[in-house]
Protein backbone atom coordinates (compact mmCIF):
# COMPACT_ATOMS: atom_id res chain seq x y z
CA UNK A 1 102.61 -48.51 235.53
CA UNK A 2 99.62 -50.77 237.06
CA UNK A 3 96.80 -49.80 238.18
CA UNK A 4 94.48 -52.63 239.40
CA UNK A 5 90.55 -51.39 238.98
CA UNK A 6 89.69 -53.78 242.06
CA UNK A 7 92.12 -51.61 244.38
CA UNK A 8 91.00 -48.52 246.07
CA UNK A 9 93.93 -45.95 246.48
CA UNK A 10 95.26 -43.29 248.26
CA UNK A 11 97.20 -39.77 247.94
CA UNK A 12 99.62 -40.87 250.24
CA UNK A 13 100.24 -44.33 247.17
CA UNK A 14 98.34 -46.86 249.98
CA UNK A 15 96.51 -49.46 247.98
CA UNK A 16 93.25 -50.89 249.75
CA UNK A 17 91.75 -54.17 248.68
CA UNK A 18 88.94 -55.54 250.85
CA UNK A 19 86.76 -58.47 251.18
CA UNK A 20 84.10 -58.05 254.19
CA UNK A 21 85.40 -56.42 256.83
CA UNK A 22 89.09 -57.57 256.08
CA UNK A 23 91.64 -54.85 254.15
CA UNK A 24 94.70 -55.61 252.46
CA UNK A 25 97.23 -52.59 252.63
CA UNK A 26 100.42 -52.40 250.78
CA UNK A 27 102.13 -49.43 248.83
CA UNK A 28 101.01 -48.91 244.68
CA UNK A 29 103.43 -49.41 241.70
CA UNK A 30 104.39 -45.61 241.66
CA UNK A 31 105.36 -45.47 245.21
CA UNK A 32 107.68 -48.46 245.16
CA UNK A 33 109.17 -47.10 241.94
CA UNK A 34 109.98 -43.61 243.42
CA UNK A 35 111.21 -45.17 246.18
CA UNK A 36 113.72 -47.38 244.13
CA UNK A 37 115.12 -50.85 245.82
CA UNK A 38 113.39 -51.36 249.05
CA UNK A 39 115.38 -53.07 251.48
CA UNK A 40 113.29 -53.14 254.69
CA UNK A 41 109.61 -53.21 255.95
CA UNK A 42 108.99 -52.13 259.49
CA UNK A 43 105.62 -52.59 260.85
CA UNK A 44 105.16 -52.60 264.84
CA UNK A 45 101.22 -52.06 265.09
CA UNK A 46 99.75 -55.35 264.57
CA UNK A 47 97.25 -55.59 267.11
CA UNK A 48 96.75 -51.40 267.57
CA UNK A 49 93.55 -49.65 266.45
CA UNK A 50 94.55 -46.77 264.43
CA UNK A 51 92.62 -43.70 262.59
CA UNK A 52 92.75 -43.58 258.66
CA UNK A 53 95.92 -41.14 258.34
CA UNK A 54 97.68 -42.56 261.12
CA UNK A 55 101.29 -43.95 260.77
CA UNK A 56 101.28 -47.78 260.93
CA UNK A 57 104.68 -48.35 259.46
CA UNK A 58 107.67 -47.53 257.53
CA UNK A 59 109.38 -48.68 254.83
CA UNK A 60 113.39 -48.01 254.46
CA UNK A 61 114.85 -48.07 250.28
CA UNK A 62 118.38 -47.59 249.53
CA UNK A 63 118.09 -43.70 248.84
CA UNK A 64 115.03 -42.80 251.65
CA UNK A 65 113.12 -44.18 254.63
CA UNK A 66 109.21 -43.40 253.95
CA UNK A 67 106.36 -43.45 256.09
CA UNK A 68 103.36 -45.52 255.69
CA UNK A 69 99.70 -44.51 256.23
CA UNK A 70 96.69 -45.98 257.41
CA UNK A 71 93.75 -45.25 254.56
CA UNK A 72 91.16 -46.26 257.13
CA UNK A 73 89.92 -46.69 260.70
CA UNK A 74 90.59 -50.29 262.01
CA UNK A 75 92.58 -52.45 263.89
CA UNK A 76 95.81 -54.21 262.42
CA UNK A 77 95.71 -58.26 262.24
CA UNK A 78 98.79 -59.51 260.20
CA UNK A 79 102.19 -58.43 258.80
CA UNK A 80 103.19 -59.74 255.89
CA UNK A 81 105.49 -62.01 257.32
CA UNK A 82 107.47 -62.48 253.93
CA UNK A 83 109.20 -59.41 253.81
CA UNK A 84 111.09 -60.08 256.16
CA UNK A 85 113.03 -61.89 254.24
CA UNK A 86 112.34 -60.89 250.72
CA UNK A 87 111.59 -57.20 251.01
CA UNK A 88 112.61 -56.82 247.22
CA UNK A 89 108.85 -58.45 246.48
CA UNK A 90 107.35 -54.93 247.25
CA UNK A 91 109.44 -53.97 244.46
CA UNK A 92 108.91 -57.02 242.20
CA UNK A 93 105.08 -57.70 242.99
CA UNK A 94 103.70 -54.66 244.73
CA UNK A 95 100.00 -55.82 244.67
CA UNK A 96 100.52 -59.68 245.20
CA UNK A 97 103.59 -61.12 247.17
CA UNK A 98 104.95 -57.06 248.35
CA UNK A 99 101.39 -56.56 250.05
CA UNK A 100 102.46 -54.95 253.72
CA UNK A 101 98.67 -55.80 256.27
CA UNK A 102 96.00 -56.93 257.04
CA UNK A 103 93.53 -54.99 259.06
CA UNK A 104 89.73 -55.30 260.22
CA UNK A 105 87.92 -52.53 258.96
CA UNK A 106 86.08 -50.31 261.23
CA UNK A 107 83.59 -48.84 258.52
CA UNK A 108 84.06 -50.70 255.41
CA UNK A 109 81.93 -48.21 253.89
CA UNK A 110 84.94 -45.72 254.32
CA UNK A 111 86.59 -47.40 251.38
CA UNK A 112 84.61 -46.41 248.88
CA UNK A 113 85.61 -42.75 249.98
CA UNK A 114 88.99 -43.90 248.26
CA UNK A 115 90.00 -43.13 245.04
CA UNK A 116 89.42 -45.41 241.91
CA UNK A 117 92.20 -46.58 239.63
CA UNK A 118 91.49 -43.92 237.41
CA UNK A 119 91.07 -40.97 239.91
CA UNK A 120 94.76 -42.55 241.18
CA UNK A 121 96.35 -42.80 237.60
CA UNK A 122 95.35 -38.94 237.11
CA UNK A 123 97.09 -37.95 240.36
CA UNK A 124 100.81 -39.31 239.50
CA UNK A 125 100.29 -38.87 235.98
């Protein structure tokens, strides 16, 4: 499995990668391969300020439908547009091309509250 070392992570299998105030959110390796071939991304918050913890989306794989968590306070900006068509590149590039948001972060300090890559690898290993 892949653990990037510039990604922040959380218990819930968010991955966090931010550059200012901006956050990219999308689901880690482990998630998407638990949750097997993932057919559908369904994100109706763009534009909502939510609390780290809060639901912001789901995303539906042939065996389950899973819920998908904020890691951080902000407001979401973008939807991966992409997945709409191709929601298999969650699957096939969870960190690049499968990434899920884009959010402005309320306190970007809260992201280094996150776990590490290796704190992450230690909690599915």
């Amino acid at each position: 499995m892949n653990f990037p070392p510039e990604l922040r992570y959380t218990k819930e299998h968010e991955w966090v990668k931010v550059m200012g105030n901006t956050a990219t959110i999308g689901i880690t390796d482990y998630a998407q391969r638990e949750l097997g071939d993932i057919v559908y991304v369904e994100v109706e918050t763009v534009g909502k300020a939510l609390k780290a913890g809060d639901v912001f989306g789901t995303v539906e794989a042939v065996k389950t439908v899973s819920d998908l968590f904020l890691p951080v306070d902000g407001t979401i900006t973008e939807l991966n547009k992409e997945l709409a068509n191709s929601p298999e590149s969650v699957n096939n590039d969870p960190y690049g091309a499968g990434w899920m948001i884009k959010m402005t972060v309320t306190n970007p300090a809260d992201v280094e509250k996150l776990m590490d890559a290796a704190a992450y690898e230690a909690l599915v290993a």
